[in-house]
Protein backbone atom coordinates (compact mmCIF):
# COMPACT_ATOMS: atom_id res chain seq x y z
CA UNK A 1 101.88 235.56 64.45
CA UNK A 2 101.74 233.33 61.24
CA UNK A 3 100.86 229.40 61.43
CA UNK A 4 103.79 227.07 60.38
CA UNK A 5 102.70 225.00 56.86
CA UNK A 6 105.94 223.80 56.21
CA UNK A 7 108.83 222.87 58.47
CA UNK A 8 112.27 220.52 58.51
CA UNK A 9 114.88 219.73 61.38
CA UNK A 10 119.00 218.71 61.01
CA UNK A 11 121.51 218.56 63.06
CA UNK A 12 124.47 221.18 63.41
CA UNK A 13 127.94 221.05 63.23
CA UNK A 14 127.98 222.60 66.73
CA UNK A 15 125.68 219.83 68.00
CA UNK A 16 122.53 221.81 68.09
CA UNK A 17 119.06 221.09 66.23
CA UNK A 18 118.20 223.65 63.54
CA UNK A 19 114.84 223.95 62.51
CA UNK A 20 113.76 225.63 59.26
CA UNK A 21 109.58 226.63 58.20
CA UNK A 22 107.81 228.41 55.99
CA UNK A 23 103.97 229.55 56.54
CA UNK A 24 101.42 230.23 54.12
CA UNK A 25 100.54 229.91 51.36
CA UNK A 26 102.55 226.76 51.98
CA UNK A 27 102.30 223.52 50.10
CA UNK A 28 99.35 223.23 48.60
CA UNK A 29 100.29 225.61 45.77
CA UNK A 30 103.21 223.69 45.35
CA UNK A 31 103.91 224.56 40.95
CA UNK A 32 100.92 226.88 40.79
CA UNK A 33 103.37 229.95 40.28
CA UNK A 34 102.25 231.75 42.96
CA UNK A 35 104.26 233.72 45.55
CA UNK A 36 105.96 232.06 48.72
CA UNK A 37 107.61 233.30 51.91
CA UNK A 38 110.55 233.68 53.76
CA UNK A 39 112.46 231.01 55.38
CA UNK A 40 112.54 230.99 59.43
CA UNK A 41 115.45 229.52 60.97
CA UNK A 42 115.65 228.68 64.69
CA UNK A 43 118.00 226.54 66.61
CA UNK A 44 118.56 225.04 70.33
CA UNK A 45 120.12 227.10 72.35
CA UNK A 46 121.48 223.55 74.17
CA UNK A 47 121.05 220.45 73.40
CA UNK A 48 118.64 219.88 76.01
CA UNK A 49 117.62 223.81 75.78
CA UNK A 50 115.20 225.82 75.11
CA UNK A 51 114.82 227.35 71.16
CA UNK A 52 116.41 230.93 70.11
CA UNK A 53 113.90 233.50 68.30
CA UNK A 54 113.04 232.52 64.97
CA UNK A 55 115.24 234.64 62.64
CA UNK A 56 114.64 235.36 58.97
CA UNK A 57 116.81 233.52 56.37
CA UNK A 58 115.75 235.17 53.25
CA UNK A 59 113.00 234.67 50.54
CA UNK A 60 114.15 232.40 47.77
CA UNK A 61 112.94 233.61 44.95
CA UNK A 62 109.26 234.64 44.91
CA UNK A 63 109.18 232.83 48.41
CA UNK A 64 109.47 229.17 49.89
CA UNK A 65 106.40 227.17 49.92
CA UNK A 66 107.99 224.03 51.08
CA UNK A 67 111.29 223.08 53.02
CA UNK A 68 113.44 220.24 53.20
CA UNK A 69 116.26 218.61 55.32
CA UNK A 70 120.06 217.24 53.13
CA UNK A 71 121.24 215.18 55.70
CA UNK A 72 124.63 213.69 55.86
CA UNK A 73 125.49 210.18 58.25
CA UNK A 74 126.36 212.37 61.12
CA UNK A 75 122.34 214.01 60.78
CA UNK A 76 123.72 217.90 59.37
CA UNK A 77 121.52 218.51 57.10
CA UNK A 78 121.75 221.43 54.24
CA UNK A 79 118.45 223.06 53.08
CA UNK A 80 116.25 222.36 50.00
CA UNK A 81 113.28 224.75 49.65
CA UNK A 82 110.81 224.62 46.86
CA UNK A 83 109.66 227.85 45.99
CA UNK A 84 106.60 229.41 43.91
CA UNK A 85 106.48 228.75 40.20
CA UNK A 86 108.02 225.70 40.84
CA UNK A 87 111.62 226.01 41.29
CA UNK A 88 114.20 224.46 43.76
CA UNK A 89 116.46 226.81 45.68
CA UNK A 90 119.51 225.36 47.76
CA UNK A 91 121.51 226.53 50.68
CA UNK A 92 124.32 224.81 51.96
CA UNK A 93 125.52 224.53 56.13
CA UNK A 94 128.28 225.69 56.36
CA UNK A 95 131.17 224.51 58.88
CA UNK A 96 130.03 227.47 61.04
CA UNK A 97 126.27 226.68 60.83
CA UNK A 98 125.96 230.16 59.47
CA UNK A 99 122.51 230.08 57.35
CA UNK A 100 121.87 234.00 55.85
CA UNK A 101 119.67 235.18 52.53
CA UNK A 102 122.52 235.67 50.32
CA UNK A 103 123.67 231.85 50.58
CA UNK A 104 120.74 230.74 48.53
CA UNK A 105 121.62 229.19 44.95
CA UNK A 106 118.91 229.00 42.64
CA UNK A 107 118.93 225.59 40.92
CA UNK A 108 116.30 226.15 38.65
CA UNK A 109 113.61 223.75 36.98
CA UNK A 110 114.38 221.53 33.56
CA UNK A 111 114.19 223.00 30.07
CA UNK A 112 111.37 223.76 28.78
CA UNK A 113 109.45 220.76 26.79
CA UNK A 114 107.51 222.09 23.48
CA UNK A 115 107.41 225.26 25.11
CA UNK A 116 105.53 223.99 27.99
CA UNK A 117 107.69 224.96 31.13
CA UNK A 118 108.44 222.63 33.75
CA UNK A 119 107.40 222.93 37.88
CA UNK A 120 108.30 221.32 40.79
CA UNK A 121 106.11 219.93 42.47
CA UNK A 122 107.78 217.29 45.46
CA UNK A 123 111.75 218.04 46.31
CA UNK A 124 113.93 215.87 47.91
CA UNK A 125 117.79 214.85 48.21
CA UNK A 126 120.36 212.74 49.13
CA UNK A 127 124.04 213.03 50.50
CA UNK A 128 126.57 210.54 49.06
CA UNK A 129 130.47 209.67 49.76
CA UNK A 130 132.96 212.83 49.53
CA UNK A 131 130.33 215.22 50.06
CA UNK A 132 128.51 214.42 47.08
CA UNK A 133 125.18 215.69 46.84
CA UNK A 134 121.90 214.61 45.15
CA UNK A 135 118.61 216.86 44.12
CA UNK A 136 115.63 215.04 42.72
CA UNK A 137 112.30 216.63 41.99
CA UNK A 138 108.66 215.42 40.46
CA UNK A 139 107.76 218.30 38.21
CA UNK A 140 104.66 219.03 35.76
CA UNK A 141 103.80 220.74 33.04
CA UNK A 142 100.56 222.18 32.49
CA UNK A 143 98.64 218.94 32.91
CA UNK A 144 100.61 215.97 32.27
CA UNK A 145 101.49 213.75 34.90
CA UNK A 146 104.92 214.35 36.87
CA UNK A 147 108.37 213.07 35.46
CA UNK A 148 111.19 212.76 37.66
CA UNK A 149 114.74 215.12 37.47
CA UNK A 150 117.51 214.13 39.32
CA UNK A 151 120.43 216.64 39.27
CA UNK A 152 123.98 216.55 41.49
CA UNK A 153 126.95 218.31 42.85
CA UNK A 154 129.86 215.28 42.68
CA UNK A 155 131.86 216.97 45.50
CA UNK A 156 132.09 220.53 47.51
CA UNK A 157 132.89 223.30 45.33
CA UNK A 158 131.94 221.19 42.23
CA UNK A 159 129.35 222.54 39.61
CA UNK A 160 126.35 221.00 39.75
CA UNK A 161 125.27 218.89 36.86
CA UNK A 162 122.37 219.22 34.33
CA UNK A 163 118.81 218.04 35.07
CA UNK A 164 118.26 214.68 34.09
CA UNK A 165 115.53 213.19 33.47
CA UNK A 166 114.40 210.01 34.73
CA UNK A 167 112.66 207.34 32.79
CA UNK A 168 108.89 206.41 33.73
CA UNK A 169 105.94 206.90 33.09
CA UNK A 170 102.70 209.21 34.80
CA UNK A 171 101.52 206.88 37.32
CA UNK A 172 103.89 208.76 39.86
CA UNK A 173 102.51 211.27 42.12
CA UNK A 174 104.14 214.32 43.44
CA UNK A 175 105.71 213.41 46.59
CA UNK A 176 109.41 212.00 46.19
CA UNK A 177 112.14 210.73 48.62
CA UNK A 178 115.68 209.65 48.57
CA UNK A 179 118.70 208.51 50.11
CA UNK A 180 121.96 206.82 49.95
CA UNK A 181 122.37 203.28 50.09
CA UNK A 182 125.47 201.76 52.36
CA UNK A 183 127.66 200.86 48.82
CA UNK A 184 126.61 204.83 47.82
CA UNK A 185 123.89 204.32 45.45
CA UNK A 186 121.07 206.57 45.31
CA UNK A 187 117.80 205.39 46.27
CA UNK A 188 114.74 207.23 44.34
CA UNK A 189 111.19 206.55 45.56
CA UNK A 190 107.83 207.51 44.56
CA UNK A 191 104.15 206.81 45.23
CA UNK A 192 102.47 205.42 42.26
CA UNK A 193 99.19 205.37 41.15
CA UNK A 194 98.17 201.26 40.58
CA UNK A 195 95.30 200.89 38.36
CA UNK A 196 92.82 198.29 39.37
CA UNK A 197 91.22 197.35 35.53
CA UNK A 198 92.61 198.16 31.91
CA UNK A 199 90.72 201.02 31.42
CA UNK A 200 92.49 203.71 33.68
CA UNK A 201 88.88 205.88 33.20
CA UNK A 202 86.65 203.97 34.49
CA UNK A 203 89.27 201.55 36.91
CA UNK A 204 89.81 202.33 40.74
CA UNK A 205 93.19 202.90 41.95
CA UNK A 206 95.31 202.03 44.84
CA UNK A 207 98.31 203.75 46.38
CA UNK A 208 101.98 201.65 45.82
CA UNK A 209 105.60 202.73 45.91
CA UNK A 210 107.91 202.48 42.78
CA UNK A 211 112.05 202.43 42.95
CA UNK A 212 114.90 203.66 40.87
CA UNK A 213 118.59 202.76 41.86
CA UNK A 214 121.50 204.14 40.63
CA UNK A 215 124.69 202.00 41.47
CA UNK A 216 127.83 202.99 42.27
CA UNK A 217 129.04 203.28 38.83
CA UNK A 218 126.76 205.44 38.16
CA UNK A 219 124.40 203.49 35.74
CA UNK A 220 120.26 203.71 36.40
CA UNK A 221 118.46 200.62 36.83
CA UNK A 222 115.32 200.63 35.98
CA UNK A 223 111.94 201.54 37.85
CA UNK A 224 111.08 198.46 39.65
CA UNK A 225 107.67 198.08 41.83
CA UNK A 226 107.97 197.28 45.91
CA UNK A 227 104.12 196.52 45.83
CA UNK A 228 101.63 197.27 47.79
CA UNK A 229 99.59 195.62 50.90
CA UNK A 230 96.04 195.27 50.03
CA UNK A 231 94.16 198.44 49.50
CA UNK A 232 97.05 200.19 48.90
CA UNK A 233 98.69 202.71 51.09
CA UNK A 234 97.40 206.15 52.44
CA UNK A 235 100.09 207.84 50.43
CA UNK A 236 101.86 209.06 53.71
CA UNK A 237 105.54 207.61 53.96
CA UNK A 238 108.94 207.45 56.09
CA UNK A 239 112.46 207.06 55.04
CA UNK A 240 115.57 206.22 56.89
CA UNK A 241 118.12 207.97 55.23
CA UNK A 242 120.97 206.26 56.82
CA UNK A 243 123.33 207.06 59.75
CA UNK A 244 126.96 206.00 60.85
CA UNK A 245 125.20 202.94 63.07
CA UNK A 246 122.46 202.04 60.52
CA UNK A 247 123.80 202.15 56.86
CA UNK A 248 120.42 200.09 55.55
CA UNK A 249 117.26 201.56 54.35
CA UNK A 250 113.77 201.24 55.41
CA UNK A 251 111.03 202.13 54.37
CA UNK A 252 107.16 202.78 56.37
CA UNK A 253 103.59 203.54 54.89
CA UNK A 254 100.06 203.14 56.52
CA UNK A 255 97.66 201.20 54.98
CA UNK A 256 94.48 203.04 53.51
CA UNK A 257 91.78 203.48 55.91
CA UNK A 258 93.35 200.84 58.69
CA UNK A 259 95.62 201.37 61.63
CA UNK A 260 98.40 198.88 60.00
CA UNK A 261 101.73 200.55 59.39
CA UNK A 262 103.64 198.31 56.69
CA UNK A 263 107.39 198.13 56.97
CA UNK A 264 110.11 197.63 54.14
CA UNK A 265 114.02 196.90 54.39
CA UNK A 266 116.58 197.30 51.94
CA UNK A 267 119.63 194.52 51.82
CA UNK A 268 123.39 194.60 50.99
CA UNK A 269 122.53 193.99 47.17
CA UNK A 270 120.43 197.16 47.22
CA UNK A 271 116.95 194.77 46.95
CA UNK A 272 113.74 195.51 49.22
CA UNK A 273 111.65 192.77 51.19
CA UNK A 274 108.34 192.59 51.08
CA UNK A 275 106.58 194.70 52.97
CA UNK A 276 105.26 193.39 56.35
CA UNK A 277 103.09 195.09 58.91
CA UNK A 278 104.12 196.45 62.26
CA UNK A 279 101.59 195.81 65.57
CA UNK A 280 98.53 197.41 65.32
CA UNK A 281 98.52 200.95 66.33
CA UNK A 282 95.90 202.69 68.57
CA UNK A 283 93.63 204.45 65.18
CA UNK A 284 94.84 205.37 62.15
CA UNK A 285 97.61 207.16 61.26
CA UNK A 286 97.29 211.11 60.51
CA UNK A 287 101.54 211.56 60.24
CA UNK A 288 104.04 209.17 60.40
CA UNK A 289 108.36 210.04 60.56
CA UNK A 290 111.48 207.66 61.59
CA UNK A 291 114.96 207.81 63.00
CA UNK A 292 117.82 205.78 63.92
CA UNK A 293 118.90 205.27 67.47
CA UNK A 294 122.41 206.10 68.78
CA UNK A 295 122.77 202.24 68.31
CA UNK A 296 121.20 202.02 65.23
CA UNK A 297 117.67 200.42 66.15
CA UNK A 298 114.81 202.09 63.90
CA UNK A 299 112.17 204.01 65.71
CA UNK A 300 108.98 205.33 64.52
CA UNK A 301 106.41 207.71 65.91
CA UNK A 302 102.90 208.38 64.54
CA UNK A 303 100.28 210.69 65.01
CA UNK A 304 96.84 210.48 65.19
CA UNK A 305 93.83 212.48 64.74
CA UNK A 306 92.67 213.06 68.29
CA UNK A 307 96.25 214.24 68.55
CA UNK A 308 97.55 211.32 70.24
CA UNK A 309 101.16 210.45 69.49
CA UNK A 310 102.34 206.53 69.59
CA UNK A 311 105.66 205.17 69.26
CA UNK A 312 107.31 201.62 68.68
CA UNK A 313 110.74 200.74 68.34
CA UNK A 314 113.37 197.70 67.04
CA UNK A 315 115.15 195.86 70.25
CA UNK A 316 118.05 196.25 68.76
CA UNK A 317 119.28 197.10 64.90
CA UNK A 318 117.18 195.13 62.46
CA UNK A 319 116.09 193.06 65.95
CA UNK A 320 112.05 192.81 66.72
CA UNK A 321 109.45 195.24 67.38
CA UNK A 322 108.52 196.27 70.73
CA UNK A 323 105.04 197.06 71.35
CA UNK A 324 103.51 200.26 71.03
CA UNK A 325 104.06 203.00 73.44
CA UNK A 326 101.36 206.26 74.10
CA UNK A 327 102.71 208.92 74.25
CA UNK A 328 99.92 210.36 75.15
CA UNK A 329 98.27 214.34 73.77
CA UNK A 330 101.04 216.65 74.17
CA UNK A 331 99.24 219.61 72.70
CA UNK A 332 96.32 221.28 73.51
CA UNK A 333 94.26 222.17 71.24
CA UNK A 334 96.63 219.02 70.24
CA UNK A 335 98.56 218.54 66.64
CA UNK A 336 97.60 219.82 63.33
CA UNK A 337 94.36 218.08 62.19
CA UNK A 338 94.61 215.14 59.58
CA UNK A 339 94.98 217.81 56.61
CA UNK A 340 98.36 219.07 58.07
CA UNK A 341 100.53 215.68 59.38
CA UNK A 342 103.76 217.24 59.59
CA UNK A 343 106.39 215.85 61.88
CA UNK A 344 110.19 215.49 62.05
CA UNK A 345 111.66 213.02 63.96
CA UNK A 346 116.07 213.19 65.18
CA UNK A 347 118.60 212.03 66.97
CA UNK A 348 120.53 214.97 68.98
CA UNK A 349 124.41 215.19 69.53
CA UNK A 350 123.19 213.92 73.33
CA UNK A 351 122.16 210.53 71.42
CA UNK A 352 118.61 211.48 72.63
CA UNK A 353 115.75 211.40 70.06
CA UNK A 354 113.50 214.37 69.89
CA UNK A 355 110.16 214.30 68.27
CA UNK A 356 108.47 218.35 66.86
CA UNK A 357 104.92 218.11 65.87
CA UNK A 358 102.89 221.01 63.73
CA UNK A 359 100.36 222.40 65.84
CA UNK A 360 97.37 223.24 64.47
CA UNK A 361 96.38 227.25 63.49
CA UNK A 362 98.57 229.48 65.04
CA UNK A 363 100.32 227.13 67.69
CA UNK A 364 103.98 226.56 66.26
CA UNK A 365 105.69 223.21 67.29
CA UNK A 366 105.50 221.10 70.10
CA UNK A 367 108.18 218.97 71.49
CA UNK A 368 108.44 215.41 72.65
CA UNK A 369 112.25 214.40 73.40
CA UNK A 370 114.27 211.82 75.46
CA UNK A 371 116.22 213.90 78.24
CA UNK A 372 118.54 210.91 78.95
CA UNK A 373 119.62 208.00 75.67
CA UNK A 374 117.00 205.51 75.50
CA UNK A 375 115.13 207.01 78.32
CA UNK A 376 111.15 208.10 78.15
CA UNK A 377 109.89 210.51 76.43
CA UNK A 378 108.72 213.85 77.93
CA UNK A 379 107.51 217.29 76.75
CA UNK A 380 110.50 219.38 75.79
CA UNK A 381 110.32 223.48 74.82
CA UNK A 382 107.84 224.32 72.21
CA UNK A 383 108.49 226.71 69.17
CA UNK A 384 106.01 229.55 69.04
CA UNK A 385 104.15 230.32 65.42
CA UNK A 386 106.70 232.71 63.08
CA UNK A 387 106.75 235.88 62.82
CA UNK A 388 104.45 238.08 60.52
């Protein structure tokens, strides 16, 4: 059996969870050219079930080394993989939830620059009104700091546009997120590095969060900075991406080195507050991830390093914060270590949330989920490591 590095959950058309992972050499040769692997696909056999095998869903191109969820307002999610040498492969759900090798479109990396050749190096997209569909990317070349492409199908069917390219400059690092906004902008977010002195040599830095919006005209605004709390962040992050209930966006990242979670929201003119911390959780934050309620209340569940797994939740949509929940060690040996905090957090076609965890070595995924809407949470069927 082969550890998981890599993994991404969506809903189905049928109502099912799919989950999608890659294993090594997984993302930590994200753009170094070297060779990936397969896809594994595996999906609920209920929605309360137990998981079918894990079935093979094709290499795209030299192999996957990181996997990503599309997902729509309803949570059905198409599949972004980023594969080695640094290009970004697509496959698209289909109305029958078929997923098979020969669906995978190849959409590429930039034009060269100079000569130098452009790699991905953090994926992400976005799904807009009529189907419309968003890619965005960080990608280097040899060593210059990451610009940002953006590239989009405007309806099903449709050719997919050009890469563009994003103004900025090379303070960004190489994760990336998106999302739709409720008047169907796009929402692109990156980590940037803040410099703490004028001399970017010899100055520390501190972790904050940039944003680009593009209306709904279809004009870019420019790069504008949501700050940072003091210290910065630990560079881990969670994004709502929207759902039928919850149209607003917001935004989570841990403070460096404390157990403080901050907490972001976006408003109808597309502007974020200032960030404010949650209750303190029990330690600091290994892996954080968020979803919407059938209601639309936010929750949030984060992981720990002695593999304990905490929760908190709004009363409500945009209403207050409960207090933190544990939820207690649901593995054993536990979760993946600090180095590997990899979680996906969604609401099933039950309304009930359901929580998968990375194990660590050759474990596979765990399961925390809510067998009846807005009820506890309890240990559901785990997913075994992948094949060889």
């Amino acid at each position: 059996m082969s550890e998981i590095t890599s993994f991404t959950a969506s809903l189905g058309h049928n109502g099912l969870i799919d989950v999608f992972a890659v294993g090594p050499p997984g993302p930590t040769t994200a753009g170094s050219g070297k060779a990936g692997t397969k896809v594994w696909h595996a999906r609920q056999k209920a929605p309360d079930g137990s998981w079918s095998p894990w079935s093979d869903i094709g290499r795209p191109g030299i192999g996957a080394i990181d996997v990503r969820s599309i997902v729509d307002a309803d949570g059905h999610g198409h599949v972004l993989a980023l594969a080695g040498g640094g290009r970004m492969w697509f496959q698209e759900r289909k109305p029958d939830d078929k997923f098979t090798e020969a669906d995978w479109q190849d959409l590429g990396v930039p034009p060269p620059v100079s000569g130098e050749k452009w790699l991905f190096t953090g994926i992400c997209g976005a799904i807009g009104p009529g189907g419309r569909i968003d890619v965005a990317g960080t990608a280097r070349t040899g060593d210059s700091g990451p610009a940002i492409f953006v590239r989009s199908r405007p309806a099903p069917g449709a050719s997919w546009s050009a890469w563009r390219q994003l103004p900025g400059d090379e303070t960004a690092r190489d994760d990336i997120y998106a999302a739709t906004t409720a008047d169907s902008a796009l929402d692109i977010l990156v980590p940037v590095n803040v410099f703490l002195g004028p001399d970017p040599s010899v100055a520390g830095t501190e972790i904050g969060m940039s944003d680009a919006l593009r209306d709904s005209h279809g004009a870019w605004i420019d790069w504008k900075s949501l700050g940072r709390p003091a210290g910065g962040f630990s560079g881990q992050f969670a994004l709502t991406t929207g759902s039928r209930n919850h149209r607003a966006l917001d935004l989570f990242g841990p403070s460096a080195g404390s157990n403080l979670i901050w907490h972001s929201s976006q408003n109808a003119n597309n502007d974020w507050s200032a960030f404010r911390p949650l209750r303190n959780t029990a330690g600091i934050p290994a892996g954080i991830a968020v979803a919407s309620d059938a209601g639309g209340a936010v929750h949030l569940c984060a992981t720990h390093e002695d593999g304990t797994v905490t929760h908190i939740h709004q009363e409500g949509p945009g209403g207050p914060w409960s207090e933190w929940q544990n939820l207690g060690r649901p593995g054993d040996p536990g979760i993946a270590d600090a180095g590997l905090p990899i979680l996906a957090f969604i609401l099933g076609s039950n309304k009930c949330l359901n929580l998968l965890l990375l194990r660590s070595a050759k474990e596979g995924l765990i399961m925390l989920r809510q067998k009846t809407k807005d009820g506890p949470f309890v240990k559901g069927p785990a997913l075994p490591a992948l094949p060889e």
